[in-house]
N, C-alpha and C. Protein backbone atom coordinates (compact mmCIF):
# COMPACT_ATOMS: atom_id res chain seq x y z
N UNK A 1 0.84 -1.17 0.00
CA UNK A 1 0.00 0.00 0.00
C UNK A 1 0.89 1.24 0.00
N UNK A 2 0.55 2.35 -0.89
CA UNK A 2 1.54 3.67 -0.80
C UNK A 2 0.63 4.52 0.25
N UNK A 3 1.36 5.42 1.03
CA UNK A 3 1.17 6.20 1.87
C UNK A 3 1.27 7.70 1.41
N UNK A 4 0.19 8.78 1.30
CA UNK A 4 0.93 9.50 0.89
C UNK A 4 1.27 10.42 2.26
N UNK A 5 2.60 10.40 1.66
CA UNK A 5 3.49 11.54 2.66
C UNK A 5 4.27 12.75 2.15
N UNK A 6 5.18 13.38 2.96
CA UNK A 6 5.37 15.12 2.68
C UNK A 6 7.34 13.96 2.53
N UNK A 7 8.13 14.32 1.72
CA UNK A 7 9.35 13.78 2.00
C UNK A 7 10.27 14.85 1.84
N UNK A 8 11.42 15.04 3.25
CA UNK A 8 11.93 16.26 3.05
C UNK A 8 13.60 15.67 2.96
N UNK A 9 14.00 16.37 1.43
CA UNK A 9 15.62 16.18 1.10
C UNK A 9 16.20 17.71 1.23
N UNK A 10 17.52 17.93 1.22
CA UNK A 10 18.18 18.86 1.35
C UNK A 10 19.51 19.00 0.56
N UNK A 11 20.02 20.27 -0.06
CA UNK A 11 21.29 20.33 -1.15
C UNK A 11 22.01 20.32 0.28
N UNK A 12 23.13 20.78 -0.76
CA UNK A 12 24.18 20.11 -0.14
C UNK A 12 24.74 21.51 0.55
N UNK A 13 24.34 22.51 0.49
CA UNK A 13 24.21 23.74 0.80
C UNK A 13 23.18 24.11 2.41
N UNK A 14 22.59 22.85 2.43
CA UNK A 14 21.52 22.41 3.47
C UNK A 14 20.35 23.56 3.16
N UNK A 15 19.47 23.52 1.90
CA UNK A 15 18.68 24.27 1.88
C UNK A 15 17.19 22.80 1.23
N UNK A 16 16.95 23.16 2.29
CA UNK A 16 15.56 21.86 2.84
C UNK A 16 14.40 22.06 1.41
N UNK A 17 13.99 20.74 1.35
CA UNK A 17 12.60 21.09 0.18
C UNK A 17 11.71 20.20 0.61
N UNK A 18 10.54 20.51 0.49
CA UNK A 18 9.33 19.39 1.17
C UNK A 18 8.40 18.80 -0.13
N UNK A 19 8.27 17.64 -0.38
CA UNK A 19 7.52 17.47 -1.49
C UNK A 19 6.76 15.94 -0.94
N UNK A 20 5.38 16.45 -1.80
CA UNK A 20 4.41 15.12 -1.68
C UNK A 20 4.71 14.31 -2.70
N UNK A 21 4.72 13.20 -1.89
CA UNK A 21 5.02 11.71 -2.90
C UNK A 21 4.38 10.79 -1.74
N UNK A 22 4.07 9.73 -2.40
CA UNK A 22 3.39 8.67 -2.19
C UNK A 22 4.78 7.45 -1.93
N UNK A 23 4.65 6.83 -1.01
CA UNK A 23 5.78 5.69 -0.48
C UNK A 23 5.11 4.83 0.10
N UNK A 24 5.46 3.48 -0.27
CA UNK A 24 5.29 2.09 0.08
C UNK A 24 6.53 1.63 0.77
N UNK A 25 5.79 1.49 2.22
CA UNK A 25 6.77 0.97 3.31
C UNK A 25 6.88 -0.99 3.06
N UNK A 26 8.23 -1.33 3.17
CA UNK A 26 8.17 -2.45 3.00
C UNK A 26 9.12 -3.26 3.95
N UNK A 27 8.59 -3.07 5.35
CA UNK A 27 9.19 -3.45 6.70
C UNK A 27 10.37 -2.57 6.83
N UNK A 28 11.82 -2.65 6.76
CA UNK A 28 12.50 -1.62 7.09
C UNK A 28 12.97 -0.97 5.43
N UNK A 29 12.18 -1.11 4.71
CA UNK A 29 12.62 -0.53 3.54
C UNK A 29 11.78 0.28 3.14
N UNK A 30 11.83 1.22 1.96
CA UNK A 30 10.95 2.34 1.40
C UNK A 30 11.49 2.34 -0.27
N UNK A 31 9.96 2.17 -0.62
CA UNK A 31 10.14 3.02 -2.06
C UNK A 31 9.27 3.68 -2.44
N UNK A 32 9.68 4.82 -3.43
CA UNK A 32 8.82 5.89 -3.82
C UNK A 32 9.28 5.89 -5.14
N UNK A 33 8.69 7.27 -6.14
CA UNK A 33 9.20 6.94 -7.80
C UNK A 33 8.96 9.09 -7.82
N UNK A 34 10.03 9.37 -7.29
CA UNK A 34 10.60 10.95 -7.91
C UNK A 34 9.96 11.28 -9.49
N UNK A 35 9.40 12.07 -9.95
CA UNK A 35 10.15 12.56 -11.28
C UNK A 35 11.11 12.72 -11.24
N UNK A 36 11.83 12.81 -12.06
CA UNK A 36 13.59 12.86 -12.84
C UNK A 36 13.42 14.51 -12.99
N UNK A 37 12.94 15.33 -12.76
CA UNK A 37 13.18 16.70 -12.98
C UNK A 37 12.58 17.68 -11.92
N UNK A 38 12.58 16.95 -10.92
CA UNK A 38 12.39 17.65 -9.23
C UNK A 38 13.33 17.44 -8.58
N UNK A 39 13.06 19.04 -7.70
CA UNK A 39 14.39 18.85 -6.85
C UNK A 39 14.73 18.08 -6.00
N UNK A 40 13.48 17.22 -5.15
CA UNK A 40 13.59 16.04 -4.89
C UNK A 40 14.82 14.86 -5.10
N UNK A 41 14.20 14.94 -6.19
CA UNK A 41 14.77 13.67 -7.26
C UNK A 41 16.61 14.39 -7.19
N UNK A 42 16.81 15.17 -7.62
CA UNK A 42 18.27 15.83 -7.83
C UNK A 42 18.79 15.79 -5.96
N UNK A 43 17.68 16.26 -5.02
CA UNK A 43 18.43 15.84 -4.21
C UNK A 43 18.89 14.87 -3.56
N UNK A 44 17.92 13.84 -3.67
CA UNK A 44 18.48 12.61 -3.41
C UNK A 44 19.50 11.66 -4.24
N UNK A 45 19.36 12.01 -5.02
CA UNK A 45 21.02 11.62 -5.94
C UNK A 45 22.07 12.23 -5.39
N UNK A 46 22.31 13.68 -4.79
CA UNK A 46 23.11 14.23 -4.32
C UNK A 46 23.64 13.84 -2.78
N UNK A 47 22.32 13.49 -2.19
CA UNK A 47 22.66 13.22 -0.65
C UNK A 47 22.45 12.09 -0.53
N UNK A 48 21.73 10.98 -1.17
CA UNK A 48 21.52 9.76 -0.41
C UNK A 48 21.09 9.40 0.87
N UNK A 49 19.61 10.34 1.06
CA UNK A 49 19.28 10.45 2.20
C UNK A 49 18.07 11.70 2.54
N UNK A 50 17.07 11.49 3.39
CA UNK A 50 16.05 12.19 3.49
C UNK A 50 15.54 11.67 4.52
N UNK A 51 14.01 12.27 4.66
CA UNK A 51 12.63 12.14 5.46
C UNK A 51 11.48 12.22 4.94
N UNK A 52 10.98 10.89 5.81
CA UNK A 52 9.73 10.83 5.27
C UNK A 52 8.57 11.05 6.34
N UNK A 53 7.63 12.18 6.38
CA UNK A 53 6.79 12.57 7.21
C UNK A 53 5.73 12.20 6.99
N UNK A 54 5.33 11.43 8.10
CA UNK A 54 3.75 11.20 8.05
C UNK A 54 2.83 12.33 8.57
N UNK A 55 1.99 12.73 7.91
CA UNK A 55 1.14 13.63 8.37
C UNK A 55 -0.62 13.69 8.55
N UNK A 56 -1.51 13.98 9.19
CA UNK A 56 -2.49 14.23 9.41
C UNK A 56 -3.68 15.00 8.53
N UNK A 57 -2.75 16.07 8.18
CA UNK A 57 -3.30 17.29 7.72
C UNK A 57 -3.35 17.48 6.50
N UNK A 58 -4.07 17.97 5.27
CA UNK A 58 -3.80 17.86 4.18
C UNK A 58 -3.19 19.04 3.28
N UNK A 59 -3.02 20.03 4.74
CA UNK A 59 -2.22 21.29 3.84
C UNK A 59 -1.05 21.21 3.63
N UNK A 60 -0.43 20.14 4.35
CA UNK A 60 1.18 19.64 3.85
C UNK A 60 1.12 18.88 3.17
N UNK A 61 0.03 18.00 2.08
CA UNK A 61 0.60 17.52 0.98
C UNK A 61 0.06 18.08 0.07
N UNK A 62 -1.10 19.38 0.12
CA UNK A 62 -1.13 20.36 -0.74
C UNK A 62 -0.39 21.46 -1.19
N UNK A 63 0.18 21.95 0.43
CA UNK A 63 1.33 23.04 -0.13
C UNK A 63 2.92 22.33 -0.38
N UNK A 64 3.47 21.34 -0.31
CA UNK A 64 4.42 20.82 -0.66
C UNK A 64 4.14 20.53 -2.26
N UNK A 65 2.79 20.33 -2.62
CA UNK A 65 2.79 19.48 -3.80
C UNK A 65 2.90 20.29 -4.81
N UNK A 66 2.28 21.52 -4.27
CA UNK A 66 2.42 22.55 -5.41
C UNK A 66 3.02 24.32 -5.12
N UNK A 67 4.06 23.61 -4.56
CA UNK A 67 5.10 24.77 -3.93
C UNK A 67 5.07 25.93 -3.15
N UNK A 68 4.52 26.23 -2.16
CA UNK A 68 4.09 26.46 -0.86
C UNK A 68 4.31 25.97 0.25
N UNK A 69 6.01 25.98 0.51
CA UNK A 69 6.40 25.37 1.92
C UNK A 69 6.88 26.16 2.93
N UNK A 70 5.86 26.69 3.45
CA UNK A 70 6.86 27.63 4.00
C UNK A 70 5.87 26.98 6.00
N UNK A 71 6.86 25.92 6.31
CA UNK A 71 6.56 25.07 6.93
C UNK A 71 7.59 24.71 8.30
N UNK A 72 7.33 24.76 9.61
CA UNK A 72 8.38 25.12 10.57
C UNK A 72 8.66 23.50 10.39
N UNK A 73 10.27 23.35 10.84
CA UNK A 73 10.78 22.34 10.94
C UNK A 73 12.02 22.19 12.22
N UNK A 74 12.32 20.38 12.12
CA UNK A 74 13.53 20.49 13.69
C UNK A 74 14.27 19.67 12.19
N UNK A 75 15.65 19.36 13.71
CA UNK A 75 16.85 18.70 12.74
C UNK A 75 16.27 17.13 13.11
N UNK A 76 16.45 16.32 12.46
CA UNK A 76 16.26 14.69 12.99
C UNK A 76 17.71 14.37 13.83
N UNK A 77 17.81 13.54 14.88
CA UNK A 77 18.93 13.25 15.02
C UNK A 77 19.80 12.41 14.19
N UNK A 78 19.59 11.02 13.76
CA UNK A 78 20.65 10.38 13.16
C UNK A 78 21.35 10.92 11.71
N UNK A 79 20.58 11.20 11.09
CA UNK A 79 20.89 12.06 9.21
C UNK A 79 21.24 13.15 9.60
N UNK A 80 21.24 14.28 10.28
CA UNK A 80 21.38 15.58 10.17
C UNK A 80 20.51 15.84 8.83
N UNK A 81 19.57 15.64 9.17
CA UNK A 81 18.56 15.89 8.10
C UNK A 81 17.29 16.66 8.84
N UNK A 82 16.03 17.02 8.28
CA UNK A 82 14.84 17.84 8.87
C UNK A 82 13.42 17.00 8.91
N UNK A 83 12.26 17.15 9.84
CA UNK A 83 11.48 16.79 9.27
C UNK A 83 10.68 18.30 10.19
N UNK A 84 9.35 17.71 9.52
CA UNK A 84 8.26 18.56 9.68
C UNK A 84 7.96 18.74 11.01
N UNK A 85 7.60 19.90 11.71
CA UNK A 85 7.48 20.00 13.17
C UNK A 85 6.05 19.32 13.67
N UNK A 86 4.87 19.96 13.27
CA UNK A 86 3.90 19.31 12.85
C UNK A 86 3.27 17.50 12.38
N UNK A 87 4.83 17.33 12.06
CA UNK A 87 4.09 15.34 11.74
C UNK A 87 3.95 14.62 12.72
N UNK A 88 3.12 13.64 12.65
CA UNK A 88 2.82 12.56 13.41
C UNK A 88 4.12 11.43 13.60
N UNK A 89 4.81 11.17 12.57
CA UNK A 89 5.86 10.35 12.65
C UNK A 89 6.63 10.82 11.99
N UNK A 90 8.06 10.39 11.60
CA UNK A 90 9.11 10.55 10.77
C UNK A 90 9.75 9.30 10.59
N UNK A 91 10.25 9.48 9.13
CA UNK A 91 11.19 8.40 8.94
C UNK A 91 12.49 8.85 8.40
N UNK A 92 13.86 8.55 9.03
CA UNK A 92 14.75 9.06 8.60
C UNK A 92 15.61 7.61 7.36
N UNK A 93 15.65 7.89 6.74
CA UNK A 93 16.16 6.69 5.49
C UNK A 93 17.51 7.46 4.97
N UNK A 94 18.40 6.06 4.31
CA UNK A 94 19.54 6.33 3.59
C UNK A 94 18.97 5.67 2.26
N UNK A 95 19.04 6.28 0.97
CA UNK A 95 19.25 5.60 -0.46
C UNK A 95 20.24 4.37 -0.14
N UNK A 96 19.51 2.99 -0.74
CA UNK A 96 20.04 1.43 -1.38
C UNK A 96 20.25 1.83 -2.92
N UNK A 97 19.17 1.79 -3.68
CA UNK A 97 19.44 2.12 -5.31
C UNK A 97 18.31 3.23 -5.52
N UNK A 98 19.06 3.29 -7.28
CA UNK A 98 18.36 4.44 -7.59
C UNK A 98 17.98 3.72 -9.10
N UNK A 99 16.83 3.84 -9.86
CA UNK A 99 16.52 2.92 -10.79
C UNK A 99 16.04 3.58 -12.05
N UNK A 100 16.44 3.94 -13.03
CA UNK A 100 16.40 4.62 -14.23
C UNK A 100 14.76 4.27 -15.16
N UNK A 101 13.68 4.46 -14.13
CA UNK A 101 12.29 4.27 -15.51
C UNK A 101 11.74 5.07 -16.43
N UNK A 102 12.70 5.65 -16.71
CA UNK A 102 12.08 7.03 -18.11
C UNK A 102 11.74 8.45 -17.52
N UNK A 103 10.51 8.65 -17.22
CA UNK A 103 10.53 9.71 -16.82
C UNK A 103 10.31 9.92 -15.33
N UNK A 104 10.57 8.73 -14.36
CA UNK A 104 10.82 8.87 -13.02
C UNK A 104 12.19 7.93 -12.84
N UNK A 105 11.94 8.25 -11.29
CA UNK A 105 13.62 7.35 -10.78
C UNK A 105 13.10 6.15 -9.70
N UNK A 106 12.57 5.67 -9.19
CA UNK A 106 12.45 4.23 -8.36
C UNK A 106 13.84 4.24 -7.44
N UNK A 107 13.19 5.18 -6.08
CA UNK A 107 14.01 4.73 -5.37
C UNK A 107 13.97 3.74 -4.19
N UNK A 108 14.85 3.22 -3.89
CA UNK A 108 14.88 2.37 -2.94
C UNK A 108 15.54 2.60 -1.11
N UNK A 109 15.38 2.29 -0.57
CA UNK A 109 16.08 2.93 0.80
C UNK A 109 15.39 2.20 1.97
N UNK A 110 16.56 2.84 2.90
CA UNK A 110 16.50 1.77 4.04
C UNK A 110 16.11 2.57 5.05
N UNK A 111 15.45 2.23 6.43
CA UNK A 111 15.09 3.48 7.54
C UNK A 111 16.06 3.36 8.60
N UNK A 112 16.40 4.37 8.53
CA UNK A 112 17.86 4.40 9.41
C UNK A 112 17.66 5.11 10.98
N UNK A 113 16.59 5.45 11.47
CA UNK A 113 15.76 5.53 12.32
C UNK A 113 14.49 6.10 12.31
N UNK A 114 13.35 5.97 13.05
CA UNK A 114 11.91 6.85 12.94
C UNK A 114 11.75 7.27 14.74
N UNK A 115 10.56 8.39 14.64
CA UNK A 115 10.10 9.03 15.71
C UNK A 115 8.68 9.08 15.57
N UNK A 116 8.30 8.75 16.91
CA UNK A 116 6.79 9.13 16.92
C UNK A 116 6.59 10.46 17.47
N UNK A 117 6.15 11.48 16.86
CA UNK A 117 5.88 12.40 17.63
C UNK A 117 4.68 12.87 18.18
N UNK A 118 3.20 12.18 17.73
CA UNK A 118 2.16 12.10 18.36
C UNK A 118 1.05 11.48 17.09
N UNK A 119 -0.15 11.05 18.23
CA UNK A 119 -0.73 10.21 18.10
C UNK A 119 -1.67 10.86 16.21
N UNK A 120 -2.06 10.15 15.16
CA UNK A 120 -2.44 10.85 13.88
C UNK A 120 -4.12 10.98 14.75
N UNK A 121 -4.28 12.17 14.01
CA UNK A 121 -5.72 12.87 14.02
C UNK A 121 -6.69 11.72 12.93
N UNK A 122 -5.91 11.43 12.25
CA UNK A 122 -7.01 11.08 10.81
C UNK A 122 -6.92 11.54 9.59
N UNK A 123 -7.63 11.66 9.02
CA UNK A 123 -8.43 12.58 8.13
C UNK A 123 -9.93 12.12 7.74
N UNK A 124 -10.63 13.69 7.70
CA UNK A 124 -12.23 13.68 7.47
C UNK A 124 -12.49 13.71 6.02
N UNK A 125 -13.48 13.46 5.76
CA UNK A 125 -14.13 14.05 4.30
C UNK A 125 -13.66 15.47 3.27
N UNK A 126 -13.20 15.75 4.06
CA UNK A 126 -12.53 17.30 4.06
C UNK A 126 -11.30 17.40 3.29
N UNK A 127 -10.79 16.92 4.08
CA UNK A 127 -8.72 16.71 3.80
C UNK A 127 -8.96 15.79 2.82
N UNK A 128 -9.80 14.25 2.67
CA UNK A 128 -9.24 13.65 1.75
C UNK A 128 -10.20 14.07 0.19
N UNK A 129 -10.75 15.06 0.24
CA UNK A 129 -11.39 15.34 -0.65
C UNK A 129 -9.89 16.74 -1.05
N UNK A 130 -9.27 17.27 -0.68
CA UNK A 130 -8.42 17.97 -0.91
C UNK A 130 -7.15 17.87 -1.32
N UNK A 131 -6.93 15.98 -0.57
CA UNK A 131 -6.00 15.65 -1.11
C UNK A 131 -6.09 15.39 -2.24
N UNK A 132 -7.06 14.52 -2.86
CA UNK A 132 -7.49 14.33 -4.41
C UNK A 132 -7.51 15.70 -5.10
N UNK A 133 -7.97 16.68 -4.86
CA UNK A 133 -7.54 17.92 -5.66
C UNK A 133 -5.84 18.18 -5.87
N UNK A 134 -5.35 18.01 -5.03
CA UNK A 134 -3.90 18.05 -4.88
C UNK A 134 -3.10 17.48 -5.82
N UNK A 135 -3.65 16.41 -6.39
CA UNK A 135 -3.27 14.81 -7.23
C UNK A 135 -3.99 15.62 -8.19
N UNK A 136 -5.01 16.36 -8.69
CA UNK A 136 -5.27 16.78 -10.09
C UNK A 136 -4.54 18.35 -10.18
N UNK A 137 -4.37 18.89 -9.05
CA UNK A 137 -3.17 20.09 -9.52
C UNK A 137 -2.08 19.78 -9.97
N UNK A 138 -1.84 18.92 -9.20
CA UNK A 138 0.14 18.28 -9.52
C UNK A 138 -0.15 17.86 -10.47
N UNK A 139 -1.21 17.55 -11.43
CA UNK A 139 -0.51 17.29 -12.75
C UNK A 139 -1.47 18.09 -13.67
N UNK A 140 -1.80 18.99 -13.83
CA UNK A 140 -2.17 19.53 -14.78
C UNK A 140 -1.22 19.84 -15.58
N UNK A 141 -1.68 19.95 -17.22
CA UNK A 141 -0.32 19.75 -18.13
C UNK A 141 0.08 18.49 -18.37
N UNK A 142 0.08 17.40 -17.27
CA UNK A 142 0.00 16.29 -17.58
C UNK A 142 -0.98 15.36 -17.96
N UNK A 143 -1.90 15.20 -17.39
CA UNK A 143 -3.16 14.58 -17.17
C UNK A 143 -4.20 15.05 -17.17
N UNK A 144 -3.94 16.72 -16.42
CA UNK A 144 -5.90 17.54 -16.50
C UNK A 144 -5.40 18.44 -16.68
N UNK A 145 -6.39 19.30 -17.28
CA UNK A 145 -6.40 20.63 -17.24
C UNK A 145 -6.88 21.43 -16.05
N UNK A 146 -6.47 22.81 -15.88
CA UNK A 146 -7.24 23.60 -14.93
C UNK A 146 -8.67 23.58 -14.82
N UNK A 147 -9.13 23.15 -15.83
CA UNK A 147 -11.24 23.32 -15.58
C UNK A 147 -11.27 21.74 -14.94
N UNK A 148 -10.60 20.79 -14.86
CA UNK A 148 -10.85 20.01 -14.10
C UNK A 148 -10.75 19.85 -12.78
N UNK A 149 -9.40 20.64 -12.45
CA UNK A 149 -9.13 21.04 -11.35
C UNK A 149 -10.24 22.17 -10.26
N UNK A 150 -11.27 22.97 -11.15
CA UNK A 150 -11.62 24.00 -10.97
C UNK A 150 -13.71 23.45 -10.85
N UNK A 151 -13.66 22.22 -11.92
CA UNK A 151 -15.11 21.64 -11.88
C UNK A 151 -14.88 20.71 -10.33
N UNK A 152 -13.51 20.33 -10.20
CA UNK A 152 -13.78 18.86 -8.65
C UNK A 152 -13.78 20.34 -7.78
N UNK A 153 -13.52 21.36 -7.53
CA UNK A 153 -13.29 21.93 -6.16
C UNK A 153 -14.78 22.87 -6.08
N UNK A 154 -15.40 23.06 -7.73
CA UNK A 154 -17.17 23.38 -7.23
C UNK A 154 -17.40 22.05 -7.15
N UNK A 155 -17.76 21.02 -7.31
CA UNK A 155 -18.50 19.88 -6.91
C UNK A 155 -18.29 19.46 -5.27
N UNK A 156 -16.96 19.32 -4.87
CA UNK A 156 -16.61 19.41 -3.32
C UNK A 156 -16.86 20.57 -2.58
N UNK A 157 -17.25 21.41 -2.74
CA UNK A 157 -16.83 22.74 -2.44
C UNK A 157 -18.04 22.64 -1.01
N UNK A 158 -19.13 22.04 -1.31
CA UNK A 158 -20.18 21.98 0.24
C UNK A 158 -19.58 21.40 0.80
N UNK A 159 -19.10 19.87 0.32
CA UNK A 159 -18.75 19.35 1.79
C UNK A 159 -17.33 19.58 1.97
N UNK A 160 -16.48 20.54 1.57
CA UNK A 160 -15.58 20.58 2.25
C UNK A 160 -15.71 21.67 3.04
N UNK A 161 -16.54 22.59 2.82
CA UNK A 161 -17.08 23.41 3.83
C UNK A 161 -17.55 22.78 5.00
N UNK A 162 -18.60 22.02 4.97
CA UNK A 162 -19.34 21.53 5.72
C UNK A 162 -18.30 20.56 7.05
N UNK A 163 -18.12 19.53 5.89
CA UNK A 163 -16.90 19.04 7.37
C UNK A 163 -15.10 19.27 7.45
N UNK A 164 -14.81 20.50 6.52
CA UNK A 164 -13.70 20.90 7.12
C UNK A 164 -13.61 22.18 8.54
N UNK A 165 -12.21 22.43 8.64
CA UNK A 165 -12.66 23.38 9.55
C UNK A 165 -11.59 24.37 8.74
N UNK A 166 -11.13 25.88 9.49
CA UNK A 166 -10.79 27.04 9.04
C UNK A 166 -9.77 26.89 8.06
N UNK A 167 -8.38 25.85 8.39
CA UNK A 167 -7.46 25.35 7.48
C UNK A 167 -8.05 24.93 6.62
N UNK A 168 -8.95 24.25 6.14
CA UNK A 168 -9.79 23.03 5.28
C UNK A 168 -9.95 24.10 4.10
N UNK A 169 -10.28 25.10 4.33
CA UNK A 169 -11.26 25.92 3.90
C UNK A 169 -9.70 26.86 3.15
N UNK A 170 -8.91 27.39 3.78
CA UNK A 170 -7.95 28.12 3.44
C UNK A 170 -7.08 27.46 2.18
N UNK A 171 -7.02 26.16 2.01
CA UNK A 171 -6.20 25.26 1.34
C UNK A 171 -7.41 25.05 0.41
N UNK A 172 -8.76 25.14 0.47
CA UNK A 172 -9.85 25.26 -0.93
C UNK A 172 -9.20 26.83 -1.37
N UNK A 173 -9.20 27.69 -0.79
CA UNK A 173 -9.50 28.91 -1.72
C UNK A 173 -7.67 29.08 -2.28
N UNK A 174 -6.85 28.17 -1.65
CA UNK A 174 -5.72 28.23 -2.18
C UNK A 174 -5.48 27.48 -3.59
N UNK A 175 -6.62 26.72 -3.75
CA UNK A 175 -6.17 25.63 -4.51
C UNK A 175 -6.86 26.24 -5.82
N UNK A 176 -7.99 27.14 -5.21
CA UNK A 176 -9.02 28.05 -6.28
C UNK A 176 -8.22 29.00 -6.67
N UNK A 177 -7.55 29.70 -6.18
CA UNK A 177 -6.28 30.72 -7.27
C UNK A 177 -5.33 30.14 -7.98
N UNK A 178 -4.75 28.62 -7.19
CA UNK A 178 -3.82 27.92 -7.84
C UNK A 178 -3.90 27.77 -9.71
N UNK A 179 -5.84 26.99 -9.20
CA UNK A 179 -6.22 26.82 -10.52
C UNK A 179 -6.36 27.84 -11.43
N UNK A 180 -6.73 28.72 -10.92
CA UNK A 180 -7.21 30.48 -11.74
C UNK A 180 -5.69 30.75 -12.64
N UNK A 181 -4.71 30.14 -11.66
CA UNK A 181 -3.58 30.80 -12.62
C UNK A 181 -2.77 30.09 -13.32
N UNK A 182 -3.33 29.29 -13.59
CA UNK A 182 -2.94 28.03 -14.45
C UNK A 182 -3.10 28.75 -15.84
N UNK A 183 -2.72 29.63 -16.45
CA UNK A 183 -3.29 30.30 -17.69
C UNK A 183 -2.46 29.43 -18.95
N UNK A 184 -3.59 29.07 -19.77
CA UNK A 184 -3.19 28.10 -21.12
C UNK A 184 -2.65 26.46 -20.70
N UNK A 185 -3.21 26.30 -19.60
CA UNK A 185 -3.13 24.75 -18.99
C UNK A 185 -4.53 23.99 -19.28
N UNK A 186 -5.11 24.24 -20.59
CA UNK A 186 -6.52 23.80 -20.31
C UNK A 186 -6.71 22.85 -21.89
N UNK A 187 -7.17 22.22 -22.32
CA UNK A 187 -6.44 20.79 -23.05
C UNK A 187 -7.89 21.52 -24.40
């Protein structure tokens, strides 16, 4: 099963990036599949090494996903690496391989320690209706256009009112300019 999580790599300059990707835990191992043209992807070729944050909330795999991180963080102990202050868990991993599939990379890695830092909230009707918007922003240009992006967030738009709360709501009208400025992304 993939998880989606927030995964945070860093240059070598130690300047941190948070991005949503989806990872399949496989007892002490992890894989995920980068695009080949995120900084992600470039940083973990560079460092051989990251975090993987589990989170609750769905404004960290909305604003990671579509570049909006401006997100408090600590150091992890074993990597000298970061995770999210805010997550429920962390996983600190070293890169095993790195796997050449065209237009992503298949990486592989090992967990070189994790933290619990408190118990997960969940998610309501709300968040996971936002996360799925999230998954049609991140690829517009690829897969949808902006009016698709812009028809799921009026069709959700009651009940994410209804059972989100003030964040819920801030990350809709974020996702409603996102789409607005998508100009000539429309198929």
């Amino acid at each position: 099963m993939i998880i989606e999580t927030v995964i945070t790599t860093q240059t070598s300059a130690d300047n941190i990036n948070f991005a949503a990707l989806g990872v399949e835990f496989l007892g002490e191992k992890l894989v995920f599949f980068p695009y080949k043209d995120t900084v992600t992807a470039k940083n973990i070729q560079d460092s051989k090494k990251g975090v993987v944050n589990i989170v609750d909330r769905a404004k960290f795999i909305v604003f990671s996903a579509l570049g909006d991180q401006k997100f408090n963080y600590k150091k992890t102990v074993e990597l000298n690496s970061y995770f999210l202050e805010e997550c429920c868990h962390y996983y600190e991993f070293k890169v095993l391989s790195v796997e050449d599939l065209g237009e992503k990379y298949k990486v592989s890695a090992k967990i070189i320690a994790d933290e619990f830092i408190r118990e997960a909230c969940s998610f309501n009707r709300a968040n996971n209706l936002l996360l799925e918007a999230a998954v049609i922003a991140s690829r517009i240009g690829i897969s949808f256009d902006k009016n698709d992006l812009l028809a799921y967030l009026q069709k959700n738009k009651r009940i994410i009112f209804k059972t989100g709360d003030e964040e819920s709501k801030e990350v809709f009208r974020f996702l409603l300019q996102y789409a607005n400025k998508q100009e000539g992304k429309n198929d």
